[in-house]
PDB file of N, CA and C in Angstrom:
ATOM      1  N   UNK A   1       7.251   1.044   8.952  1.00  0.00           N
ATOM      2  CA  UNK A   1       8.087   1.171   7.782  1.00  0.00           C
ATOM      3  C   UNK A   1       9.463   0.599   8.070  1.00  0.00           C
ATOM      4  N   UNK A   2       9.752   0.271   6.829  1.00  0.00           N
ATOM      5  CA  UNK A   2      11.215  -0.290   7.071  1.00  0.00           C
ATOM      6  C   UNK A   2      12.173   0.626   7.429  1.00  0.00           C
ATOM      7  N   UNK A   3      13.441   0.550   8.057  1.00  0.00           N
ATOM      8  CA  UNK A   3      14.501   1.589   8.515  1.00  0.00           C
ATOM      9  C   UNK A   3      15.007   1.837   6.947  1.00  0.00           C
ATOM     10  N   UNK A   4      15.159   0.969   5.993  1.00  0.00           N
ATOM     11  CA  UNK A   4      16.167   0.879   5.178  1.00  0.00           C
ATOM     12  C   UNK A   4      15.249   1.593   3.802  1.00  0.00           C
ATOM     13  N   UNK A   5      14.064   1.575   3.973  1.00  0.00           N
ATOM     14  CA  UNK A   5      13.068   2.401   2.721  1.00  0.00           C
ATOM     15  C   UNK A   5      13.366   3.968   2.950  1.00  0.00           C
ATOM     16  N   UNK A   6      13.892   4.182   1.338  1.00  0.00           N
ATOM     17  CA  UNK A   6      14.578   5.924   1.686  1.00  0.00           C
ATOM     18  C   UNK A   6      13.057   6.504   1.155  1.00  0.00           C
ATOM     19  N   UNK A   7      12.992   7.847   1.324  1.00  0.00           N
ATOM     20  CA  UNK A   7      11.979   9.012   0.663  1.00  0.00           C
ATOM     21  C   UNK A   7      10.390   8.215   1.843  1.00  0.00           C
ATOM     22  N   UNK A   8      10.924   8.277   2.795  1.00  0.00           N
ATOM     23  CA  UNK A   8       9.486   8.048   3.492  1.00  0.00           C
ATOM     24  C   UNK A   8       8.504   8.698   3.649  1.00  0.00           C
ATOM     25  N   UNK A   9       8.613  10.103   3.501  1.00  0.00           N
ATOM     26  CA  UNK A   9       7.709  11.059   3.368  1.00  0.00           C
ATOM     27  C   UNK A   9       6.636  10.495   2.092  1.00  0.00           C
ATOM     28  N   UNK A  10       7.121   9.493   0.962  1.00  0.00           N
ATOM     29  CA  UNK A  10       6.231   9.589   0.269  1.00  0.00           C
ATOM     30  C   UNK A  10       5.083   8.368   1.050  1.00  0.00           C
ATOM     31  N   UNK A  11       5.458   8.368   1.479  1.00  0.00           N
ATOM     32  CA  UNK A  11       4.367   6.740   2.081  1.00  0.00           C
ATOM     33  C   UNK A  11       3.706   7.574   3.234  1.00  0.00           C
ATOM     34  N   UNK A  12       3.975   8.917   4.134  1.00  0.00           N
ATOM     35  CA  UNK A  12       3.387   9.234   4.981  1.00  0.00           C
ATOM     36  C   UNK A  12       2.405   9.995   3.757  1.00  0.00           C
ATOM     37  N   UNK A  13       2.308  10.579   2.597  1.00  0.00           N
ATOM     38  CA  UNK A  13       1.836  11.775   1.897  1.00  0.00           C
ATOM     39  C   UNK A  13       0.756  10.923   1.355  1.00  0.00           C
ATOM     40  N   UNK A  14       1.142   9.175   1.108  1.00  0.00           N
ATOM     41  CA  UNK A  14       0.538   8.516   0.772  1.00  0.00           C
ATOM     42  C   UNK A  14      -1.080   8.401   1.442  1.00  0.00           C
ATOM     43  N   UNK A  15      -0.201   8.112   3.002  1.00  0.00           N
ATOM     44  CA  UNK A  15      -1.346   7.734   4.038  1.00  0.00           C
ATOM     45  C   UNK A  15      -2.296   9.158   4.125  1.00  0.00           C
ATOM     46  N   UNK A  16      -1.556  10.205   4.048  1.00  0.00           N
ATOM     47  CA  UNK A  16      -2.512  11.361   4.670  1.00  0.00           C
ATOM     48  C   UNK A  16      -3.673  11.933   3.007  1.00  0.00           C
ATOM     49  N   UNK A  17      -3.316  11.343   2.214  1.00  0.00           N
ATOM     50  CA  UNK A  17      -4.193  11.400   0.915  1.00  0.00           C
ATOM     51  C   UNK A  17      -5.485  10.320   1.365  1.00  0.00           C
ATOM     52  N   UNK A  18      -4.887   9.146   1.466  1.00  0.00           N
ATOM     53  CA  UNK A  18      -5.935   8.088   2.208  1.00  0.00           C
ATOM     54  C   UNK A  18      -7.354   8.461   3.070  1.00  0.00           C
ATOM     55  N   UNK A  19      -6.477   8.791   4.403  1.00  0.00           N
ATOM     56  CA  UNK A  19      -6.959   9.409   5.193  1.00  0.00           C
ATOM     57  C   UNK A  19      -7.912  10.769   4.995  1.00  0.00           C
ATOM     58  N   UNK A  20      -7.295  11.706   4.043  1.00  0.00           N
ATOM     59  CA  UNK A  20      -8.126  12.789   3.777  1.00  0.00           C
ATOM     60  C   UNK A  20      -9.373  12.543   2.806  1.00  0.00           C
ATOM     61  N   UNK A  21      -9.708  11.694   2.082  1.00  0.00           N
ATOM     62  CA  UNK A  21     -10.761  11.150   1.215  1.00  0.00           C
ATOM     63  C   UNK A  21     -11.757  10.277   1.502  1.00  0.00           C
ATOM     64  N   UNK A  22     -10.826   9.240   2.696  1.00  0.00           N
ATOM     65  CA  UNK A  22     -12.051   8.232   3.363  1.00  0.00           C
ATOM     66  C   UNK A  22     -12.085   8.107   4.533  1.00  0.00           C
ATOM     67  N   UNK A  23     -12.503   7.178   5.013  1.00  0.00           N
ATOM     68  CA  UNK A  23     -12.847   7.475   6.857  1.00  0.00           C
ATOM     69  C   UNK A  23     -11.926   6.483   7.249  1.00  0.00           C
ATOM     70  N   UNK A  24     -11.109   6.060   6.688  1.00  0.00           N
ATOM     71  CA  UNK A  24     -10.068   4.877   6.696  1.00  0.00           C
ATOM     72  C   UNK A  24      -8.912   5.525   7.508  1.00  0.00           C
ATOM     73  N   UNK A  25      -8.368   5.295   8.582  1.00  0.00           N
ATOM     74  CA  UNK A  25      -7.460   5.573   9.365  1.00  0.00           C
ATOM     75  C   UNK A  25      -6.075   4.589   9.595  1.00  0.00           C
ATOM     76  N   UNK A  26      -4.664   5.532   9.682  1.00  0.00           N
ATOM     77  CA  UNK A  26      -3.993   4.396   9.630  1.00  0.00           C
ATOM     78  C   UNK A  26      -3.222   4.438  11.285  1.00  0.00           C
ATOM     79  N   UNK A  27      -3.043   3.767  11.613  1.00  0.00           N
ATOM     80  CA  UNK A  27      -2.100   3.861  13.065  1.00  0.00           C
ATOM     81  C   UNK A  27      -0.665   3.143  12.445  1.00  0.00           C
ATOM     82  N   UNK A  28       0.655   3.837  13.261  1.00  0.00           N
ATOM     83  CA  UNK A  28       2.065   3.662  13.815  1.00  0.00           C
ATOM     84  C   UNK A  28       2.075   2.650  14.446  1.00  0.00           C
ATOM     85  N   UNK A  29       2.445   1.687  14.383  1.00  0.00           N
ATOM     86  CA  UNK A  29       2.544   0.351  15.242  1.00  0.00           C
ATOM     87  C   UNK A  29       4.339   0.464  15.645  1.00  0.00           C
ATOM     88  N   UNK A  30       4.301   0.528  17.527  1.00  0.00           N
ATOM     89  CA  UNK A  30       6.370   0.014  17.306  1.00  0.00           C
ATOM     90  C   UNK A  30       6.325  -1.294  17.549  1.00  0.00           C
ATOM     91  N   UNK A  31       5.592  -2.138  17.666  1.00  0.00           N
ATOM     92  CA  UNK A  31       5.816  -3.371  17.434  1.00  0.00           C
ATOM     93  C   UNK A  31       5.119  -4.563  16.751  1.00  0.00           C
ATOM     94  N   UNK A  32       5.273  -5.451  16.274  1.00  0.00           N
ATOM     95  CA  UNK A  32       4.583  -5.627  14.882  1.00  0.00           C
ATOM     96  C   UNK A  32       4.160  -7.097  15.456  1.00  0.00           C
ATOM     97  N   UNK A  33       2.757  -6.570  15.470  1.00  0.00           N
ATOM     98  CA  UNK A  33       1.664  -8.211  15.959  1.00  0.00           C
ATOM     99  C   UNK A  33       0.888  -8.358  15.205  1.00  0.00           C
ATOM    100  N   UNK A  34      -0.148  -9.586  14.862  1.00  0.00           N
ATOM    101  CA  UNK A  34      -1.204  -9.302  14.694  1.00  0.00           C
ATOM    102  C   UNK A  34      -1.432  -9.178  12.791  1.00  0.00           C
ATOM    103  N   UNK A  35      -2.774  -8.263  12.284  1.00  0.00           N
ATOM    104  CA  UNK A  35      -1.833  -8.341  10.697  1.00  0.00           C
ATOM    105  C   UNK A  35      -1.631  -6.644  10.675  1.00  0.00           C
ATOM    106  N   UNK A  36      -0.742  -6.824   9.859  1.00  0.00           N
ATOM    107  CA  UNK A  36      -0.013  -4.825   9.990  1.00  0.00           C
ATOM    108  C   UNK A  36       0.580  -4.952   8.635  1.00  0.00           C
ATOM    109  N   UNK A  37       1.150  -4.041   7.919  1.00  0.00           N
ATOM    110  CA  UNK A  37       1.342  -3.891   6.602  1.00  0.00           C
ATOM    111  C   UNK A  37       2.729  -2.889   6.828  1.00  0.00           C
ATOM    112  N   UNK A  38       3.839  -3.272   6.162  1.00  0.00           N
ATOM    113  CA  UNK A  38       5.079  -2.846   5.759  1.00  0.00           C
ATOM    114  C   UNK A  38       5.684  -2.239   5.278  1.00  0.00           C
ATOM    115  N   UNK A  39       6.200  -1.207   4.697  1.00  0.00           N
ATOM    116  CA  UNK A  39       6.465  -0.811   3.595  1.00  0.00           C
ATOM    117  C   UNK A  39       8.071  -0.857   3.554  1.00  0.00           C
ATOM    118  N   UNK A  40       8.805  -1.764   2.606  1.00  0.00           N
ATOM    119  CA  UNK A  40      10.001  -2.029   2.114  1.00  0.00           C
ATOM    120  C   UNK A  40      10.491  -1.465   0.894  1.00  0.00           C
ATOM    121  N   UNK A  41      11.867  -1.330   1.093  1.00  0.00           N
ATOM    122  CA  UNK A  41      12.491  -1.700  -0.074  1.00  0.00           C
ATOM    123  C   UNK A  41      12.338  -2.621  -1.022  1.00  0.00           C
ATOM    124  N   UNK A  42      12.313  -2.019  -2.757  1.00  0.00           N
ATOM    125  CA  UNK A  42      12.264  -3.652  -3.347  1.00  0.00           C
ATOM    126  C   UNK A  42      12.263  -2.979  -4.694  1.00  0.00           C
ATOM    127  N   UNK A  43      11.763  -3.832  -5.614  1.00  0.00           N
ATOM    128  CA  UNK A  43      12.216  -3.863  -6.953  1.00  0.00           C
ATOM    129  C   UNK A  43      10.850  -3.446  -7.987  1.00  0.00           C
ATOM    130  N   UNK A  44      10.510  -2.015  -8.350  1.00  0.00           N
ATOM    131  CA  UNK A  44       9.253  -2.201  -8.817  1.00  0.00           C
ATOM    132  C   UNK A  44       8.506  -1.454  -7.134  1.00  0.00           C
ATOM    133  N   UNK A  45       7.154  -1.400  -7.769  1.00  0.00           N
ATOM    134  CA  UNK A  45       5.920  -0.758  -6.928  1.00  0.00           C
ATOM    135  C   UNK A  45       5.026  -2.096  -6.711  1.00  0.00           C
ATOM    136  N   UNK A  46       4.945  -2.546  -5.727  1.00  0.00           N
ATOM    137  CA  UNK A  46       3.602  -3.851  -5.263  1.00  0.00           C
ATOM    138  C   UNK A  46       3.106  -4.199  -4.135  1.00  0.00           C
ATOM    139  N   UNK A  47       2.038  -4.649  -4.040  1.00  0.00           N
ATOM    140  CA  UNK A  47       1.179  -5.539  -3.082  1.00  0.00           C
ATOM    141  C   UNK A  47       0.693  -6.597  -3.438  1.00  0.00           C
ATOM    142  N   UNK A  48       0.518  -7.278  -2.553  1.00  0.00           N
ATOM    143  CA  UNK A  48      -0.954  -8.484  -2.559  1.00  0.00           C
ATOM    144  C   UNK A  48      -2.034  -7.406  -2.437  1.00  0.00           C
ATOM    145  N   UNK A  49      -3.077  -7.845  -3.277  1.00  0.00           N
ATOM    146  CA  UNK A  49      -4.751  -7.488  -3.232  1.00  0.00           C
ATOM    147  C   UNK A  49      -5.747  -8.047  -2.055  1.00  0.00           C
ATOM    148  N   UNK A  50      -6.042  -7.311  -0.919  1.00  0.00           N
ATOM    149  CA  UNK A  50      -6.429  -7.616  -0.242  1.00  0.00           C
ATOM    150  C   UNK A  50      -5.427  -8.490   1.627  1.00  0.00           C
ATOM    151  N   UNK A  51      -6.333  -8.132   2.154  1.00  0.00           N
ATOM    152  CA  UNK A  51      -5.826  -8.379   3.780  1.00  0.00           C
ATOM    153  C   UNK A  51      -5.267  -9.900   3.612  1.00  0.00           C
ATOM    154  N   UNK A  52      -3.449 -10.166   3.655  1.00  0.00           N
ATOM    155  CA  UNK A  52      -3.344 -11.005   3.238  1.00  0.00           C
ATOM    156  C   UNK A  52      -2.917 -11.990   4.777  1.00  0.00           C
ATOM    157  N   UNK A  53      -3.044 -11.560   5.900  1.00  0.00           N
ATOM    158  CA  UNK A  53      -2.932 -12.011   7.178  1.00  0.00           C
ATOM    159  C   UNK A  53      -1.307 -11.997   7.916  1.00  0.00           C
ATOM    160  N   UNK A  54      -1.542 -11.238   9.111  1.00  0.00           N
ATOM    161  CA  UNK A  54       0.043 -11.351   9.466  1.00  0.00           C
ATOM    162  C   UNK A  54       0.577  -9.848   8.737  1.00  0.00           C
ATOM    163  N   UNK A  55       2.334 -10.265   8.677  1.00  0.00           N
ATOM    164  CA  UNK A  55       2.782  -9.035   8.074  1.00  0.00           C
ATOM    165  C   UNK A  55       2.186  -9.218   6.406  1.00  0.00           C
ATOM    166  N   UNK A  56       2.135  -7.822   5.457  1.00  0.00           N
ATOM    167  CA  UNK A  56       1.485  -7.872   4.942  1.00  0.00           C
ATOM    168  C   UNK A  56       2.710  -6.552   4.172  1.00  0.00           C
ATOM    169  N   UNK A  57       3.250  -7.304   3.344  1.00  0.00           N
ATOM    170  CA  UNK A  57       4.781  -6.161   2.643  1.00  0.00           C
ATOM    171  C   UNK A  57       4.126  -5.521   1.721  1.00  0.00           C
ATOM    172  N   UNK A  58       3.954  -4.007   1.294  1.00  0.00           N
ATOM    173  CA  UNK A  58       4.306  -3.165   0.117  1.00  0.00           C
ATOM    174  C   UNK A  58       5.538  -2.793  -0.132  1.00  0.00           C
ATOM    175  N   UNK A  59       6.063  -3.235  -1.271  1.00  0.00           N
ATOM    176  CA  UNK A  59       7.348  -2.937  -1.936  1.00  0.00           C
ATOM    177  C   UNK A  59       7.264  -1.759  -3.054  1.00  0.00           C
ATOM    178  N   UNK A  60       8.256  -0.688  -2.543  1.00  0.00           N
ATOM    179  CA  UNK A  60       8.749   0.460  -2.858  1.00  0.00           C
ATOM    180  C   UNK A  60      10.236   0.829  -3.528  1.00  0.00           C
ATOM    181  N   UNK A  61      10.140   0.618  -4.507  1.00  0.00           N
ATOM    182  CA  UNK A  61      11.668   1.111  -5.400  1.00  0.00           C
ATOM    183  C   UNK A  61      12.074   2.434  -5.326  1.00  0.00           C
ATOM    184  N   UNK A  62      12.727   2.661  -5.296  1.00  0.00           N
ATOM    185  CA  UNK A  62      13.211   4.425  -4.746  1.00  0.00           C
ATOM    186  C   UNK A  62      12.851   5.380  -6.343  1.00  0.00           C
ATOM    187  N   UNK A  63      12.503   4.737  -7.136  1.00  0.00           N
ATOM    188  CA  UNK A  63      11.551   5.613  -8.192  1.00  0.00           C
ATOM    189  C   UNK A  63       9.580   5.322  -7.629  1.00  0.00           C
ATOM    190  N   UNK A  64       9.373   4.972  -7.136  1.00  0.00           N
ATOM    191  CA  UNK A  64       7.686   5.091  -6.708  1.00  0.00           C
ATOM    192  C   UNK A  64       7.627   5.866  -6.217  1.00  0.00           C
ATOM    193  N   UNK A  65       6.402   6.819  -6.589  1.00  0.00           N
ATOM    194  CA  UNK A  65       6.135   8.157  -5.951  1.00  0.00           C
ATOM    195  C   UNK A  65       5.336   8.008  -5.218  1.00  0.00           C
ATOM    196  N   UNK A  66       4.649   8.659  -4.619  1.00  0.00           N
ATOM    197  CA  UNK A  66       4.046   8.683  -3.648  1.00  0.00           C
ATOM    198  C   UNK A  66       2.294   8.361  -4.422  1.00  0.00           C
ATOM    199  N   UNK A  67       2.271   8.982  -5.392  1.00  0.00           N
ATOM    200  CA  UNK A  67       1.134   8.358  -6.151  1.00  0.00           C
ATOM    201  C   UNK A  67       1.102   6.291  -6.193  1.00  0.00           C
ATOM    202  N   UNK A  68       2.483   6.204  -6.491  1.00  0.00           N
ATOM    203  CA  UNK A  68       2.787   4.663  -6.713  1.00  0.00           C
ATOM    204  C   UNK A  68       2.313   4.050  -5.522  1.00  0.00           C
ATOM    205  N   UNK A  69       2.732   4.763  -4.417  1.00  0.00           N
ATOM    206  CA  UNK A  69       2.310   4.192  -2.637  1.00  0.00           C
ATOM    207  C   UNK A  69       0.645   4.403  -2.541  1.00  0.00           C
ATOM    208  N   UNK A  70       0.240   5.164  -3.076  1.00  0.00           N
ATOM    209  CA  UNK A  70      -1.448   5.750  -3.293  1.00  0.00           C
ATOM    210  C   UNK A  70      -1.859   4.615  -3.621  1.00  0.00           C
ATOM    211  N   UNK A  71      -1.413   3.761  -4.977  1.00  0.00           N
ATOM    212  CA  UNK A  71      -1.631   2.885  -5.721  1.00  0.00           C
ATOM    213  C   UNK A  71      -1.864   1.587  -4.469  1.00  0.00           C
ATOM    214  N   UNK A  72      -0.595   1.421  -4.545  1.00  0.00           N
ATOM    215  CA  UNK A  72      -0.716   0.186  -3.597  1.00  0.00           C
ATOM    216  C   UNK A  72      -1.467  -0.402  -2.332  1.00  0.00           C
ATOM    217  N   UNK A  73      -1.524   1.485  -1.514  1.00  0.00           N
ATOM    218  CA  UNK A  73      -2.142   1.049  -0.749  1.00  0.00           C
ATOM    219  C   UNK A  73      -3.666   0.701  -1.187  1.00  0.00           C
ATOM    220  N   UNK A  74      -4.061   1.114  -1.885  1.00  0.00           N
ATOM    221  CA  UNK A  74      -5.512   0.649  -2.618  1.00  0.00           C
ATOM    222  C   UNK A  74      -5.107  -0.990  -2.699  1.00  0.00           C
ATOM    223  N   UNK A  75      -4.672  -1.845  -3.027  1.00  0.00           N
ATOM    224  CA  UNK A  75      -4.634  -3.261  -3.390  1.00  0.00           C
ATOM    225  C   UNK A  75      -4.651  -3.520  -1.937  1.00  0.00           C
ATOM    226  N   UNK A  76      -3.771  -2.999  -0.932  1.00  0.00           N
ATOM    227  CA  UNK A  76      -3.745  -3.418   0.635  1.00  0.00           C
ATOM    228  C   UNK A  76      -5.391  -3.813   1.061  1.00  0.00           C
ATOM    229  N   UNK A  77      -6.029  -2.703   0.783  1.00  0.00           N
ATOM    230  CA  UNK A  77      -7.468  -2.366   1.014  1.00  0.00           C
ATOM    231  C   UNK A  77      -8.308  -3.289   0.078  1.00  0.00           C
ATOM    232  N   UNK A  78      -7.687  -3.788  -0.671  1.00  0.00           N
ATOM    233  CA  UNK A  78      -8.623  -4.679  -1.685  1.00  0.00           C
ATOM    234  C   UNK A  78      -9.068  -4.484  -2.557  1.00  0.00           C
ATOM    235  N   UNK A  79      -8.735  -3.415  -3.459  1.00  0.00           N
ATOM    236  CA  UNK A  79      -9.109  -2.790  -4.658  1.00  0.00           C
ATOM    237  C   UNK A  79      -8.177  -3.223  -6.145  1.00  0.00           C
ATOM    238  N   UNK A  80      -8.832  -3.306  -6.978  1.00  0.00           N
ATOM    239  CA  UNK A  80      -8.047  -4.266  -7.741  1.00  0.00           C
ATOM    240  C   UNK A  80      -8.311  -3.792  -9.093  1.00  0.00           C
ATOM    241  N   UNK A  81      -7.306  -3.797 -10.032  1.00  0.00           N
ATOM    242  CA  UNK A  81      -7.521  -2.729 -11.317  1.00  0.00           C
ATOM    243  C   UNK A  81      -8.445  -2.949 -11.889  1.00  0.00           C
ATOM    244  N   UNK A  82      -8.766  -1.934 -12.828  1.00  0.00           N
ATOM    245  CA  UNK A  82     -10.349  -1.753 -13.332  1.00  0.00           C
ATOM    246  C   UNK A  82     -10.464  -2.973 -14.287  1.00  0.00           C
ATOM    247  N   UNK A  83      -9.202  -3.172 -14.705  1.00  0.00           N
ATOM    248  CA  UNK A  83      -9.668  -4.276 -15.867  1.00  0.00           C
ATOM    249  C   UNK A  83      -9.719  -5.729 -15.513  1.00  0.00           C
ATOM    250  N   UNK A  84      -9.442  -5.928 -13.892  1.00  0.00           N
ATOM    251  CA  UNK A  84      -9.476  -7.124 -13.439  1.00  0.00           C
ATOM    252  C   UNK A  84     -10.880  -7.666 -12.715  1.00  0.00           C
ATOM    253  N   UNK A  85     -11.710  -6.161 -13.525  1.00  0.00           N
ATOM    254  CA  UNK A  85     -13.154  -6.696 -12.490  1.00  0.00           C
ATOM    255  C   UNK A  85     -14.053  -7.366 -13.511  1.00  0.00           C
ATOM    256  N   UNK A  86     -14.936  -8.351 -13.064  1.00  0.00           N
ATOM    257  CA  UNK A  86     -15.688  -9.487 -13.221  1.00  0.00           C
ATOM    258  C   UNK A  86     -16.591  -8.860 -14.225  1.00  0.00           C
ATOM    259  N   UNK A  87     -16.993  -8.114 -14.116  1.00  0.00           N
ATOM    260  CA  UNK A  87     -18.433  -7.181 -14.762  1.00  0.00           C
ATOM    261  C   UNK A  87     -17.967  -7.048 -16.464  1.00  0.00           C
ATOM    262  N   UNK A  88     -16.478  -6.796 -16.399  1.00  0.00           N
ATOM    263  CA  UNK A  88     -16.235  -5.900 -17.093  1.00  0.00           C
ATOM    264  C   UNK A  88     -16.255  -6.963 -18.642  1.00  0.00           C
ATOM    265  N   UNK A  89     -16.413  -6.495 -19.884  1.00  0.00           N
ATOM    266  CA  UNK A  89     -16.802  -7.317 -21.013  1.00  0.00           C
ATOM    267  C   UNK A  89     -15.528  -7.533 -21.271  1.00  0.00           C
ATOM    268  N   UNK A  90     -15.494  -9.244 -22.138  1.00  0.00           N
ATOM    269  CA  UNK A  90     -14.230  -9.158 -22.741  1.00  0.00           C
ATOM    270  C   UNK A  90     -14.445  -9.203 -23.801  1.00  0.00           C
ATOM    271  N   UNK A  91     -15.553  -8.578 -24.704  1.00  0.00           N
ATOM    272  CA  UNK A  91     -15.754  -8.565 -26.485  1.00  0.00           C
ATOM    273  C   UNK A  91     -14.466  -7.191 -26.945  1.00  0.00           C
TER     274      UNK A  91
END
């Protein structure tokens, strides 16, 4: 996590919701190799959809709740809103 992202508890409440529902585990990295995922300051609640290689930013506005971080981390993982799936009719 970023030093400068305030209310971090909601991104840990985030992870331990994660964690408590699927078998999906997250690890603390102190140094950042490899692909690893971020969580910043920023404007609005977002991700890229899916493992985007390397660092890998979720942006957190100091109004996103911890539901909002719930949210996102789902797109981290590759999950993508209901109405953006293929199946779904457009009549």
């Amino acid at each position: 996590m970023s030093p400068d992202l305030d209310n971090r508890a909601r991104v840990y409440s985030a992870i331990a919701e994660w964690e408590a529902a699927t078998p999906i585990r997250f690890m603390e990295i102190s140094e950042a190799s490899g692909n690893y995922v971020e969580f910043v300051p920023g404007l609005g609640c977002g991700s890229a959809v899916g493992m985007t290689g390397g660092r890998q930013v979720v942006r957190l506005a100091p109004d996103c709740s911890t539901g909002n971080a719930i949210h996102e981390i789902g797109h981290v993982l590759g999950l993508h809103h209901e109405q953006a799936r293929e199946d779904r009719s457009t009549k």
